[in-house]
C-alpha atoms as a PDB file:
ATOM      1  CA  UNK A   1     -20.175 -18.576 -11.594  1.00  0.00           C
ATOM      2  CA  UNK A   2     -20.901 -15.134 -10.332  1.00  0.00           C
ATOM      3  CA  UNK A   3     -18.846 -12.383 -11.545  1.00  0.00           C
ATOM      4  CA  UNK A   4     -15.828 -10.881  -8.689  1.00  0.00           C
ATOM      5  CA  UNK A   5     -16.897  -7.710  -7.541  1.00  0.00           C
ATOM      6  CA  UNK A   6     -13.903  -5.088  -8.566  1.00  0.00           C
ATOM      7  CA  UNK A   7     -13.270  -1.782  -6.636  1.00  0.00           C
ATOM      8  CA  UNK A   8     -10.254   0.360  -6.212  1.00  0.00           C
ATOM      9  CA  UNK A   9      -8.659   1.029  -3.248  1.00  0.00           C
ATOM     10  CA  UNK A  10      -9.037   4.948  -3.808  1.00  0.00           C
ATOM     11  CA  UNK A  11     -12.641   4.300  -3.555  1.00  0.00           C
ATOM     12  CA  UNK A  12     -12.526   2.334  -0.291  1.00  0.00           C
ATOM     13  CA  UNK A  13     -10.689   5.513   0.659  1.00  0.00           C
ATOM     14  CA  UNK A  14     -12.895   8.266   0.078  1.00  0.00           C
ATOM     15  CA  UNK A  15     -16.095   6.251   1.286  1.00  0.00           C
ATOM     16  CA  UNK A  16     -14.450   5.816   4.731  1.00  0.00           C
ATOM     17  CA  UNK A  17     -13.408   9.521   5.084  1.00  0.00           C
ATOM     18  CA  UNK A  18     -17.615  10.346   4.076  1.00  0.00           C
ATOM     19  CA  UNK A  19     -18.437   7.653   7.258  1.00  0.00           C
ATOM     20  CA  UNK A  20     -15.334   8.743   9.123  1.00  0.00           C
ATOM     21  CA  UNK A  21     -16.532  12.436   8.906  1.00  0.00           C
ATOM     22  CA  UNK A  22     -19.973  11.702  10.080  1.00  0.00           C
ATOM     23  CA  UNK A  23     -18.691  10.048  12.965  1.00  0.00           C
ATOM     24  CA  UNK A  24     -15.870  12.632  14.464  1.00  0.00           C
ATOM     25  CA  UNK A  25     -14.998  16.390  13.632  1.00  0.00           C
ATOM     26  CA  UNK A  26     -12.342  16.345  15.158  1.00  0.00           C
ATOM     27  CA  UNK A  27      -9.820  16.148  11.213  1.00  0.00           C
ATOM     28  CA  UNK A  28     -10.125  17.978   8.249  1.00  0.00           C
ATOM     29  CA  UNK A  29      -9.473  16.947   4.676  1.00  0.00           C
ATOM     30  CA  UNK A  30      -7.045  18.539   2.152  1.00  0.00           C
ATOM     31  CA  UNK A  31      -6.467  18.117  -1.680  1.00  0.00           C
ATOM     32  CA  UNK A  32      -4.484  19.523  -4.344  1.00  0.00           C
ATOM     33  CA  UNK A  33      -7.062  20.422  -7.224  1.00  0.00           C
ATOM     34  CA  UNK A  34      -7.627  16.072  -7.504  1.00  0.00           C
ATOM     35  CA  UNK A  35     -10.848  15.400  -5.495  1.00  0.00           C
ATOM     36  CA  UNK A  36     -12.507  13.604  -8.124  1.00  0.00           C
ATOM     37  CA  UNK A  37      -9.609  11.412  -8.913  1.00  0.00           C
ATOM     38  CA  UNK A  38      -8.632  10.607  -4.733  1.00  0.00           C
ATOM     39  CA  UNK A  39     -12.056  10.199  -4.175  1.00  0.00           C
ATOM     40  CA  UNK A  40     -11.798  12.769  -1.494  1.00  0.00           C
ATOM     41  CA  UNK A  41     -14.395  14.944  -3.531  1.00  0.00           C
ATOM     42  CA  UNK A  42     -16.898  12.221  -1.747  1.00  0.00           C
ATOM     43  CA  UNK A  43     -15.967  14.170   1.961  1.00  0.00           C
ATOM     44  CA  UNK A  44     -16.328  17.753  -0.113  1.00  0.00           C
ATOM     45  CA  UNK A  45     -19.585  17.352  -0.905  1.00  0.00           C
ATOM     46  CA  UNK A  46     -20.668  16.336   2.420  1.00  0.00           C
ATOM     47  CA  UNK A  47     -18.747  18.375   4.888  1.00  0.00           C
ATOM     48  CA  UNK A  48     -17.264  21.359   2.239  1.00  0.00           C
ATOM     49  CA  UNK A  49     -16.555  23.052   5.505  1.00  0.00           C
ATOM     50  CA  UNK A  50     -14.072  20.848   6.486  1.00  0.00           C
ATOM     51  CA  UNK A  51     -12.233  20.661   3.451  1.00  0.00           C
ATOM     52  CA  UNK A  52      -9.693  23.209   1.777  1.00  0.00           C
ATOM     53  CA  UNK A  53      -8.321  22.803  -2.070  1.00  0.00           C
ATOM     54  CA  UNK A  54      -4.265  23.749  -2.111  1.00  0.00           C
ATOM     55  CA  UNK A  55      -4.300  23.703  -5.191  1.00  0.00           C
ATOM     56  CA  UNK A  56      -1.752  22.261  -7.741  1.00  0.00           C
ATOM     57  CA  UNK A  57       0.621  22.621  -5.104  1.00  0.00           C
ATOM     58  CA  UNK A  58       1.287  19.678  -2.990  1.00  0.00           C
ATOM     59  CA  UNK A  59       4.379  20.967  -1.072  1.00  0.00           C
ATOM     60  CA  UNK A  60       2.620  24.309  -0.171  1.00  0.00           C
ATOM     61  CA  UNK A  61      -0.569  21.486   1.177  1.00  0.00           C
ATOM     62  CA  UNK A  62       1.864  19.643   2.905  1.00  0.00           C
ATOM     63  CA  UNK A  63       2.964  23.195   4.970  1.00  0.00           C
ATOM     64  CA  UNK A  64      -0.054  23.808   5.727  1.00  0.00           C
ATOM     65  CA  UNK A  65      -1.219  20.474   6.856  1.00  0.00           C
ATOM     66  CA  UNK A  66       1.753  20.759   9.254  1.00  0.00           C
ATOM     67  CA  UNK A  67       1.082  23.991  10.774  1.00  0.00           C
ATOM     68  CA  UNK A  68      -2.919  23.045  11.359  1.00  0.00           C
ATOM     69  CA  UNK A  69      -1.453  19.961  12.965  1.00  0.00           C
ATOM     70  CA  UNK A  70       0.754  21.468  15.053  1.00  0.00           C
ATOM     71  CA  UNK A  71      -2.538  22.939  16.832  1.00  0.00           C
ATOM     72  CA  UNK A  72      -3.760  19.811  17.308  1.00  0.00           C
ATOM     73  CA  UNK A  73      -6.509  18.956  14.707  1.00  0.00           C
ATOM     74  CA  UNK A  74      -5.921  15.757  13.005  1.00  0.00           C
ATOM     75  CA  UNK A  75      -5.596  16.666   8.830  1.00  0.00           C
ATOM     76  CA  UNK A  76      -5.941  13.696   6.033  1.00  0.00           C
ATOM     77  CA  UNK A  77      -3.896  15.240   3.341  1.00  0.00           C
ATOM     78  CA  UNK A  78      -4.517  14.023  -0.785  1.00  0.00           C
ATOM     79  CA  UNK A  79      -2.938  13.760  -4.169  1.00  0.00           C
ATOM     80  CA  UNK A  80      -1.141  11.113  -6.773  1.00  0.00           C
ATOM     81  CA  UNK A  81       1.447   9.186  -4.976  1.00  0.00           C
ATOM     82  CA  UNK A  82       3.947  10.717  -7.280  1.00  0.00           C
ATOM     83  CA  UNK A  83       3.296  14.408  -6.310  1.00  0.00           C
ATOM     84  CA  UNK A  84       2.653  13.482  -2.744  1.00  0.00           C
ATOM     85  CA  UNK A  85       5.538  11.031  -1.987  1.00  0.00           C
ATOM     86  CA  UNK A  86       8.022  12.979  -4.585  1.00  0.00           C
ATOM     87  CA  UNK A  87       7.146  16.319  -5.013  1.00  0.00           C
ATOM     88  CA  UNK A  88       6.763  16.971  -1.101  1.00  0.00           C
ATOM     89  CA  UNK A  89       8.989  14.778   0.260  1.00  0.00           C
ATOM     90  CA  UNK A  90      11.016  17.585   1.851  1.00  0.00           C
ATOM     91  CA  UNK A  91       8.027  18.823   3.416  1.00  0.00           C
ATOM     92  CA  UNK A  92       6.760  15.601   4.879  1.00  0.00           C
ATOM     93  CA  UNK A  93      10.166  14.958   6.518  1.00  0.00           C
ATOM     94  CA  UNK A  94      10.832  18.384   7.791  1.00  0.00           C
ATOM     95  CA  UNK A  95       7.626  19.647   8.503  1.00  0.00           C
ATOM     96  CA  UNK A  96       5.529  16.816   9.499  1.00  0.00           C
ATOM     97  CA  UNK A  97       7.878  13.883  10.467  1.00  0.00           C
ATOM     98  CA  UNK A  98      10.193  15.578  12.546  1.00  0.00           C
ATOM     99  CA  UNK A  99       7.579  17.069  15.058  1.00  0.00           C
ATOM    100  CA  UNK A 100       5.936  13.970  14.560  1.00  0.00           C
ATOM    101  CA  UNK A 101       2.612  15.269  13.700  1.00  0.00           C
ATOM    102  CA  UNK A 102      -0.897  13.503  13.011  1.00  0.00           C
ATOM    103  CA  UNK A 103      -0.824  14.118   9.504  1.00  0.00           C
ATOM    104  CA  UNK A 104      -2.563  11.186   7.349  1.00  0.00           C
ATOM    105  CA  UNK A 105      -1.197  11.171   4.012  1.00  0.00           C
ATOM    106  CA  UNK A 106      -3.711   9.658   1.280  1.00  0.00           C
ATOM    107  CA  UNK A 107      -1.329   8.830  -1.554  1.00  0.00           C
ATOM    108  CA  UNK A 108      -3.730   7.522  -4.585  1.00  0.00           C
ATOM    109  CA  UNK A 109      -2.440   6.481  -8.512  1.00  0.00           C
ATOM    110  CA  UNK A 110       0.448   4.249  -7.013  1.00  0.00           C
ATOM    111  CA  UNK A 111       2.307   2.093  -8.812  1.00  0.00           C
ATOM    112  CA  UNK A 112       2.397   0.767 -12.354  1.00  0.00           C
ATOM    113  CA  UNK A 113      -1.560   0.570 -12.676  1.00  0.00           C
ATOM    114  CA  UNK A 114      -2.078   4.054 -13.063  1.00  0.00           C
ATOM    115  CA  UNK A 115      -1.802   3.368 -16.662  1.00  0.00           C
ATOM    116  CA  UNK A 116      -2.029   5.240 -19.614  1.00  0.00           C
ATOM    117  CA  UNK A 117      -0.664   8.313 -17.080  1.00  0.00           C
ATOM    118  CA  UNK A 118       2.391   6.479 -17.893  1.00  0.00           C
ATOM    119  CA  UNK A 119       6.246   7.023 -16.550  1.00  0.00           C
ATOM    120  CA  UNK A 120       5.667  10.202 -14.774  1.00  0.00           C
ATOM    121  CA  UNK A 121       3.077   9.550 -12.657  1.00  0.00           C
ATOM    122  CA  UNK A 122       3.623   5.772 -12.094  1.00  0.00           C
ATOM    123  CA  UNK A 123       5.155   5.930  -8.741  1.00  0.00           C
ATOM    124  CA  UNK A 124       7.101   3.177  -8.291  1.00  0.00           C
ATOM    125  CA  UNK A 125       9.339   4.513  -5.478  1.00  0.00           C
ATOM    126  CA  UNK A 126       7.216   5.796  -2.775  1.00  0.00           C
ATOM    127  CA  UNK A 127       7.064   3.343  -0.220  1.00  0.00           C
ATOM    128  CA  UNK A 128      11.187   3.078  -0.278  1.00  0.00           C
ATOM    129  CA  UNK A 129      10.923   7.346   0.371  1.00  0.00           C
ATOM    130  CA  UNK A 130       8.604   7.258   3.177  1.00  0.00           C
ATOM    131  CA  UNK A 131      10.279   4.243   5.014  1.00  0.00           C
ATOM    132  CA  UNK A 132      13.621   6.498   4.824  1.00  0.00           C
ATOM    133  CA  UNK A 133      11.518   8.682   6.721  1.00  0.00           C
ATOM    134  CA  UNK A 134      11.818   8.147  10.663  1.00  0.00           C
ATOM    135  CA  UNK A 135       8.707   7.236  12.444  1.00  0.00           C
ATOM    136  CA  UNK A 136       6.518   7.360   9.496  1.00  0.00           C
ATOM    137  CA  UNK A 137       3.794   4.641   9.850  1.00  0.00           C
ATOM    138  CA  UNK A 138       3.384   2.899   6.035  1.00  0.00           C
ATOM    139  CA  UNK A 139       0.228   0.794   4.808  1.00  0.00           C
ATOM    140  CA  UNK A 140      -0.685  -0.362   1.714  1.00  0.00           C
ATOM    141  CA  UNK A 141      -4.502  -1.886   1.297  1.00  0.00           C
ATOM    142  CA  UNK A 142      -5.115  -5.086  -0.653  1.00  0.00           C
ATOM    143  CA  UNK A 143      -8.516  -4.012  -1.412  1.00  0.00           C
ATOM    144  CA  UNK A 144     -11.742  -1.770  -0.636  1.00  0.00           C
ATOM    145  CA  UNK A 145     -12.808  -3.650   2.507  1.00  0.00           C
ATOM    146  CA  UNK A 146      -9.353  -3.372   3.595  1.00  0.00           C
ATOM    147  CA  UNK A 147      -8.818   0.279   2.380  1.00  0.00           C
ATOM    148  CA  UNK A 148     -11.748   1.670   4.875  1.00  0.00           C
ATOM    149  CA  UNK A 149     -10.718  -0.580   7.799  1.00  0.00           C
ATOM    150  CA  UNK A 150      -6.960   1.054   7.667  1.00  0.00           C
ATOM    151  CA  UNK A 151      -8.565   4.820   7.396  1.00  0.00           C
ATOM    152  CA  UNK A 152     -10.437   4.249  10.378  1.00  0.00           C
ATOM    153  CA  UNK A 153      -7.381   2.599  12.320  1.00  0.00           C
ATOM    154  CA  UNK A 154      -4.742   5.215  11.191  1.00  0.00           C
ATOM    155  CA  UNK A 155      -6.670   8.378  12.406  1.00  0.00           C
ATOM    156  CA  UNK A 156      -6.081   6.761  15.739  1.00  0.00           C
ATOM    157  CA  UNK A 157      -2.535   5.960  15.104  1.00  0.00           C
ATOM    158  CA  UNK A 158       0.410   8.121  16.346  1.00  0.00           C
ATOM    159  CA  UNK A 159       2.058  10.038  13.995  1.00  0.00           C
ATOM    160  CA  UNK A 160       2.378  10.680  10.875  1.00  0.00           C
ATOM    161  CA  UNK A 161       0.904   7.540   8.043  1.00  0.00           C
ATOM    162  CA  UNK A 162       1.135   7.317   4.541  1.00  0.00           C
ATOM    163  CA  UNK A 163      -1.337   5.468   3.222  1.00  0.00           C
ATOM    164  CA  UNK A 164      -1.159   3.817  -0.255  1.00  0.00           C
ATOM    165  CA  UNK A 165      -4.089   3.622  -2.942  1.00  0.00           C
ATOM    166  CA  UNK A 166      -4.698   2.259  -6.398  1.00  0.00           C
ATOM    167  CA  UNK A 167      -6.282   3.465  -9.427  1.00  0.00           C
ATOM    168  CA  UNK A 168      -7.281   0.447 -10.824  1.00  0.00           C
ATOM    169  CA  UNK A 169     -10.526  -1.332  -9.854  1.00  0.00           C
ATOM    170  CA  UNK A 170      -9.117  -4.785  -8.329  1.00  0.00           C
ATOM    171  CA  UNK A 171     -11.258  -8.064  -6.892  1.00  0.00           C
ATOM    172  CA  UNK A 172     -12.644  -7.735  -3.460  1.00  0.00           C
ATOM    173  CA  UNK A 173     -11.139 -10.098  -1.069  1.00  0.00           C
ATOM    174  CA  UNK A 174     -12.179  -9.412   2.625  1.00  0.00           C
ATOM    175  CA  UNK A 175     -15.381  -9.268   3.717  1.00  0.00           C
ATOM    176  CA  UNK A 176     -16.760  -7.116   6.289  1.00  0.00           C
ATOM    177  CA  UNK A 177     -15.733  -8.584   9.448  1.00  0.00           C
ATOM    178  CA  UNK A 178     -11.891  -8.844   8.449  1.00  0.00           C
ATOM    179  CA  UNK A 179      -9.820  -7.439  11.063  1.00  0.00           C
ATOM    180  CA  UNK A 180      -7.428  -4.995  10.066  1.00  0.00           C
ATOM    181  CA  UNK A 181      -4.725  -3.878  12.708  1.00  0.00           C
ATOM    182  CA  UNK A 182      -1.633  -1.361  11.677  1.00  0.00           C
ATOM    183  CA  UNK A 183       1.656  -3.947  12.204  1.00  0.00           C
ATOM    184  CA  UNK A 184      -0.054  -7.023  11.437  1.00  0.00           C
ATOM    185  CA  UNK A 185       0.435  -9.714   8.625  1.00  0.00           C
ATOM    186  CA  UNK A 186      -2.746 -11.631   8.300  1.00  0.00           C
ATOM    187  CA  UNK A 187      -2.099 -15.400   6.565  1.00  0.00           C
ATOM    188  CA  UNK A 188      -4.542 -16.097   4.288  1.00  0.00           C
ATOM    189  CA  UNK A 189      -3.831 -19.632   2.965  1.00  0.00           C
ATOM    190  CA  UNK A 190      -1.717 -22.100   4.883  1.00  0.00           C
ATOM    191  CA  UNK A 191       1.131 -24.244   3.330  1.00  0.00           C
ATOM    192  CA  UNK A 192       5.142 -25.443   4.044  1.00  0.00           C
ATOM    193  CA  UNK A 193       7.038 -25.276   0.980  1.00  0.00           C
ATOM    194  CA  UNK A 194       6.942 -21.923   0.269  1.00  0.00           C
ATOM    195  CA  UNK A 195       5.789 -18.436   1.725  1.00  0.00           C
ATOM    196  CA  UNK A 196       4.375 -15.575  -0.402  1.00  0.00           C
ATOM    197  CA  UNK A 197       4.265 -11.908   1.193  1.00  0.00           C
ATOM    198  CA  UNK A 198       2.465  -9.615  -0.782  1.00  0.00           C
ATOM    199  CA  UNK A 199       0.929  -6.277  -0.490  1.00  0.00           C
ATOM    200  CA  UNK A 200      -1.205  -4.121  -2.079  1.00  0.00           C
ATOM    201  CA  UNK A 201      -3.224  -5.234  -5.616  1.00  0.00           C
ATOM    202  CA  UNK A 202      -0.222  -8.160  -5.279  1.00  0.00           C
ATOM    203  CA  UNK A 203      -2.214  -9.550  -2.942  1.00  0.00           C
ATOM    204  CA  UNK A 204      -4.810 -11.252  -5.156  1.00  0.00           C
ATOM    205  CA  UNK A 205      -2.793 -12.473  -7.235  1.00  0.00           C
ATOM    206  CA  UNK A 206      -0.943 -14.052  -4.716  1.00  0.00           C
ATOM    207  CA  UNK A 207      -4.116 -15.607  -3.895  1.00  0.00           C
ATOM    208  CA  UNK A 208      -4.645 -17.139  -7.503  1.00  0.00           C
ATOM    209  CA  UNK A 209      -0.847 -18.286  -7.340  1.00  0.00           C
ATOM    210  CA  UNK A 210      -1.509 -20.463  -4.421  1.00  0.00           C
ATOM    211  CA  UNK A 211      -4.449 -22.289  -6.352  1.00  0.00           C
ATOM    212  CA  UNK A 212      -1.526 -22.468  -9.805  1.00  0.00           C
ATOM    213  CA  UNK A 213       1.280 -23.895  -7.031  1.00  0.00           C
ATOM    214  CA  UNK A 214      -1.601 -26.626  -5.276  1.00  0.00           C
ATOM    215  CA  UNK A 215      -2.045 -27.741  -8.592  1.00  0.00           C
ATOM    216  CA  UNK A 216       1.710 -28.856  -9.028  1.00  0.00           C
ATOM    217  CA  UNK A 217       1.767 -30.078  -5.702  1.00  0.00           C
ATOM    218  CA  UNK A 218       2.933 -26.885  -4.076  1.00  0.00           C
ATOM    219  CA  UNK A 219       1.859 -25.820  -0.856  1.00  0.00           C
ATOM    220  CA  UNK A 220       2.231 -22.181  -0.293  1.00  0.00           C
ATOM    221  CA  UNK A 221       1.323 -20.116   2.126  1.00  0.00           C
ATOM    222  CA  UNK A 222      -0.129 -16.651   1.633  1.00  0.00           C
ATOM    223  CA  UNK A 223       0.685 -13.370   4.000  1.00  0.00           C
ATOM    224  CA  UNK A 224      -1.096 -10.414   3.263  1.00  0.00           C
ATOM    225  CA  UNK A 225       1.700  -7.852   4.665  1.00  0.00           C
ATOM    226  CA  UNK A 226      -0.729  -3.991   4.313  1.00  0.00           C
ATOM    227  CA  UNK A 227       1.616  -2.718   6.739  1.00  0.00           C
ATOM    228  CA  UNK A 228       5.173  -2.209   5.043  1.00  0.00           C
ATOM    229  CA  UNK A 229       5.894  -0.090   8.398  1.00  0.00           C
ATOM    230  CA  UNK A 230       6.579  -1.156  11.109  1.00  0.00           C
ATOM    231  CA  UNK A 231       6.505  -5.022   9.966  1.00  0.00           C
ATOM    232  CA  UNK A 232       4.841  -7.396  11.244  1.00  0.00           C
ATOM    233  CA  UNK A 233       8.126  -9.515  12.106  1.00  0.00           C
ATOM    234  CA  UNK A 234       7.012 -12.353  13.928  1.00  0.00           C
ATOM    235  CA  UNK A 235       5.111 -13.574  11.086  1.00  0.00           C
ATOM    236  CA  UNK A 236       8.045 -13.520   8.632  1.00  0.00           C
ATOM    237  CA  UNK A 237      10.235 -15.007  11.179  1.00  0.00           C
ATOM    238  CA  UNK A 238       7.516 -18.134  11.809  1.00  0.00           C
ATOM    239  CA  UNK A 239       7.258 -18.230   8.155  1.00  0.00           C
ATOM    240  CA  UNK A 240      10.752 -18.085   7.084  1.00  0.00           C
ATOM    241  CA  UNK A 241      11.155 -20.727   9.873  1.00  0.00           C
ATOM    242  CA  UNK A 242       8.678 -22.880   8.948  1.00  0.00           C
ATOM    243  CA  UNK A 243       9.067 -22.879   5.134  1.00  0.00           C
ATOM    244  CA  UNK A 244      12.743 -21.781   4.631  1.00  0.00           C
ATOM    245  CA  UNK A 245      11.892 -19.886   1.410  1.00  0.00           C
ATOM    246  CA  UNK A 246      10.154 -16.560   1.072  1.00  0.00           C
ATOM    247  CA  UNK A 247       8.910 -14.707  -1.989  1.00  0.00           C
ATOM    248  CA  UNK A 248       8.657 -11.132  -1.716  1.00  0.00           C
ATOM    249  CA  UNK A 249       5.380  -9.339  -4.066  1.00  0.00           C
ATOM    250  CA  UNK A 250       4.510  -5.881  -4.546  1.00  0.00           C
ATOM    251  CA  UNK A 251       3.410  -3.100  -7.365  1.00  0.00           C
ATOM    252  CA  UNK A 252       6.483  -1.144  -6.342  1.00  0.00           C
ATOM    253  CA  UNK A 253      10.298  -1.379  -7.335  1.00  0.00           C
ATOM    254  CA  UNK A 254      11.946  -4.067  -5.998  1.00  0.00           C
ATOM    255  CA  UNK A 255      14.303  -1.263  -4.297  1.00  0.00           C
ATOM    256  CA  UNK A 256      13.304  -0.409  -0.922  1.00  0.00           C
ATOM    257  CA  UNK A 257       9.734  -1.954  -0.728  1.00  0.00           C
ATOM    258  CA  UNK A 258       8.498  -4.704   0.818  1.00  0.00           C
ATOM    259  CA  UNK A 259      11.126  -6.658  -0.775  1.00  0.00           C
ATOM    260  CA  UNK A 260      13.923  -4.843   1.126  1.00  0.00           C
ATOM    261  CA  UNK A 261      12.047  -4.920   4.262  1.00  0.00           C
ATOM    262  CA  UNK A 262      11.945  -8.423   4.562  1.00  0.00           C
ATOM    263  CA  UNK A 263      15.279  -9.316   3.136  1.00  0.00           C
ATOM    264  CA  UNK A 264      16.711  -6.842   5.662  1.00  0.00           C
ATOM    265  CA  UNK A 265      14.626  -8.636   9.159  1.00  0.00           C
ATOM    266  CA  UNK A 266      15.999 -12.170   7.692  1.00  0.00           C
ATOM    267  CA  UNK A 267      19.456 -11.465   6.831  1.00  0.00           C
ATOM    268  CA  UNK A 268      20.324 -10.395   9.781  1.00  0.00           C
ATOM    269  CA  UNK A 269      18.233 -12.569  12.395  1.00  0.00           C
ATOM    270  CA  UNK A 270      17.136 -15.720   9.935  1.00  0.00           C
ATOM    271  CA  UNK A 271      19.051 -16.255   6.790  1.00  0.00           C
ATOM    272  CA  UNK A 272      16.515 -18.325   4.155  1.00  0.00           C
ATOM    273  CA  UNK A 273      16.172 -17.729   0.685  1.00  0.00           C
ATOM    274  CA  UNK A 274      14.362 -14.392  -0.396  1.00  0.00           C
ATOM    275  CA  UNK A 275      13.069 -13.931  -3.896  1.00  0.00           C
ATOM    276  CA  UNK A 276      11.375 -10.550  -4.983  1.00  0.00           C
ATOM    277  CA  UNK A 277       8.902  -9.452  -7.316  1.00  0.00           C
ATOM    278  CA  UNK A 278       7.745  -6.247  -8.580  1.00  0.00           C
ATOM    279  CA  UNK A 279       9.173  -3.296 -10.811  1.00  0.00           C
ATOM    280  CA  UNK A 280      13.142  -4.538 -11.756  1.00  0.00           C
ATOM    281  CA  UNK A 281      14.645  -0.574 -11.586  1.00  0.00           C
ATOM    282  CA  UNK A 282      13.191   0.331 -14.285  1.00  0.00           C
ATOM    283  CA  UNK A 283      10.697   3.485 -15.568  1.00  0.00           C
ATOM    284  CA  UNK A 284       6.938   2.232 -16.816  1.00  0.00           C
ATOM    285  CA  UNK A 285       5.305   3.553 -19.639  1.00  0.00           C
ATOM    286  CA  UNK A 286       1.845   4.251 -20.969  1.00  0.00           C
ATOM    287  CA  UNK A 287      -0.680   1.648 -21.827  1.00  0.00           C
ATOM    288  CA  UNK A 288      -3.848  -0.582 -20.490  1.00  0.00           C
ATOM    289  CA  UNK A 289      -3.066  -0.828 -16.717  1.00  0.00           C
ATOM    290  CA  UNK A 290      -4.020  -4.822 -16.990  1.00  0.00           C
ATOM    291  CA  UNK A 291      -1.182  -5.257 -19.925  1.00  0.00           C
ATOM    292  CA  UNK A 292       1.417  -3.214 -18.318  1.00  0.00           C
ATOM    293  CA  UNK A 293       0.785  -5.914 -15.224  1.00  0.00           C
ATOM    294  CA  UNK A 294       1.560  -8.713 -17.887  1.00  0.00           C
ATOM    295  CA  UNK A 295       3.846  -7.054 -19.193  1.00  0.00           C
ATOM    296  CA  UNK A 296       6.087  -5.888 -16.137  1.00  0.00           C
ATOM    297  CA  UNK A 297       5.681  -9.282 -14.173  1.00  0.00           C
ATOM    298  CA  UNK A 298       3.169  -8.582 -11.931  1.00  0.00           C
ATOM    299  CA  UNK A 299       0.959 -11.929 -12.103  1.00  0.00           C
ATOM    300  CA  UNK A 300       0.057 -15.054 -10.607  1.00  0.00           C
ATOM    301  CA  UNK A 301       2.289 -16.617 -12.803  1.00  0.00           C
ATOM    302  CA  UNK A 302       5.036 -14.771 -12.034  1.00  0.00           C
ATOM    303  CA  UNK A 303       4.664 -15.324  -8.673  1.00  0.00           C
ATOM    304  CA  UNK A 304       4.866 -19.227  -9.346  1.00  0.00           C
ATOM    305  CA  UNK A 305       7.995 -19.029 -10.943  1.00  0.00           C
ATOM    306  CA  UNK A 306       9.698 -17.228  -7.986  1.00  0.00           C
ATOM    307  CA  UNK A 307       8.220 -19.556  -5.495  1.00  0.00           C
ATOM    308  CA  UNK A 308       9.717 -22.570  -7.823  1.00  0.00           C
ATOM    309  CA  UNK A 309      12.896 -20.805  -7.944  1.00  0.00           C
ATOM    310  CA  UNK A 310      12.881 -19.843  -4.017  1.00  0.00           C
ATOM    311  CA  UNK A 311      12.555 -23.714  -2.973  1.00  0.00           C
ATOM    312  CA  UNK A 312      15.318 -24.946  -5.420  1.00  0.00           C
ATOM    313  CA  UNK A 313      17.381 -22.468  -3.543  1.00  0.00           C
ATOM    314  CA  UNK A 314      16.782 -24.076   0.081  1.00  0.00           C
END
């Protein structure tokens, strides 16, 4: 059996703004002193021209990025989800939200796979800041393929987008001629009993929790949800509809994610159960990025037991 090629997401993410810059000039690229970690440092070396170094000083990038946008240039702006999301969350409200400006925010080292970084940098509650954030456009790759395909769609999107990236290297699960569109909930596997959302590396292992659930009998069926906002609510609606229990997964705190979004839609339009998975309130801490997974919940078999637990409560 031939091995699964494993890529991260950040990777998917600086090789599409290399081909992305050799197709248009019409964007530039900013960091804040992490190129080689974002991947970004892929776009420096090609088009150094087009791309300025804040510094360590995300908020002052995030000014900046505002005021070049307000001219009209597109500008892809970089750092840890932490520092981005966090640390300039003021600025990417006021400054680029409000005037709704086309400012692309690459937000790499999400979640609890960043690792041995540990607590401080393992940004948990980003995706519940930027969907506080009015006409912010949210997505949140499964994988490499799917990483390059949402670059290329959200430079043509309006507004502002934060996009979500991993540090971990995670399977490849799309091929080339997967469709990505910004909104839209792909299904992956088909089934009745149950339905799985998941985003992000959650994705996968969604994927192998379908094959755990078939096993017992279980017929789930798998959305891949990149898009956290705006939500794809058809497809939760026909799946809450025509399963009557949904499980919730994502490398984020059950607070405000994906979790939230989708218990919101279906409480108020259709009621069904709603289990969630991810990070219960609670600070990580440094170690192996595949351990802290185990450890914190975020497996296959994890997901099984929700999906269990969200049919006995039909």
């Amino acid at each position: 059996m031939s091995e699964v090629k494993k890529v991260a997401t950040r990777v998917g993410y600086g090789a599409a703004l290399l081909e992305l810059g050799k197709k248009r000039d019409d964007f530039i690229v900013m960091d804040a002193d992490l190129a080689a970690a974002t991947q970004t440092g892929m776009f420096k070396k090609e088009f150094p021209e087009r791309f300025y170094d804040c510094g360590i000083a995300e908020q002052n990038m995030m000014g900046i990025a505002a005021g070049i946008a307000a001219t009209g240039k597109k500008v892809i702006v970089s750092s840890f989800a932490m520092f981005a999301a966090g640390r300039a969350f003021e600025q990417i409200r006021n400054s680029i939200a409000y005037p709704h400006l086309k400012v692309i925010i690459g937000a790499t080292h999400a979640g609890i796979s960043v690792g041995e970084d540990g607590a401080s940098h393992q940004c948990c509650e980003d995706i519940a800041l930027m969907r506080s954030i009015p006409g912010m456009t949210i997505i949140n790759p499964a994988d490499e393929t799917e990483a390059k395909k949402a670059v290329f769609a959200a430079i043509e999107a309006d507004g502002p987008v934060y996009m979500r990236f991993g540090r971990l290297a995670v399977p490849v699960i799309f091929d080339e001629d997967y469709k990505f569109e910004i909104g839209k909930g792909v299904e992956l596997k088909e089934g009745n009993d149950v339905t799985i959302i998941a985003t992000g590396l959650m994705v996968n292992e969604a994927l192998e929790a379908y094959e755990l659930l078939k096993a017992e009998g279980i017929n789930a069926r798998i959305i891949n949800m990149a898009t956290i906002k705006p939500l794809d609510n058809d497809i939760v609606l026909k799946a809450a509809k025509e399963t009557g229990a949904i499980v919730t997964a994502e490398e984020h705190s059950v607070i405000g994610g994906l979790g939230s979004a989708v218990s919101e839609l279906l409480s108020e339009n259709y009621p069904v159960p709603v289990v969630k998975l991810g990070v219960n309130d609670t600070f990580g801490h440094s170690g192996p990025a595949p351990k802290l997974l185990d450890e914190f919940g975020l497996r296959a078999v994890n997901i099984v037991e929700k999906a269990k637990k969200a049919i006995s409560m039909k």
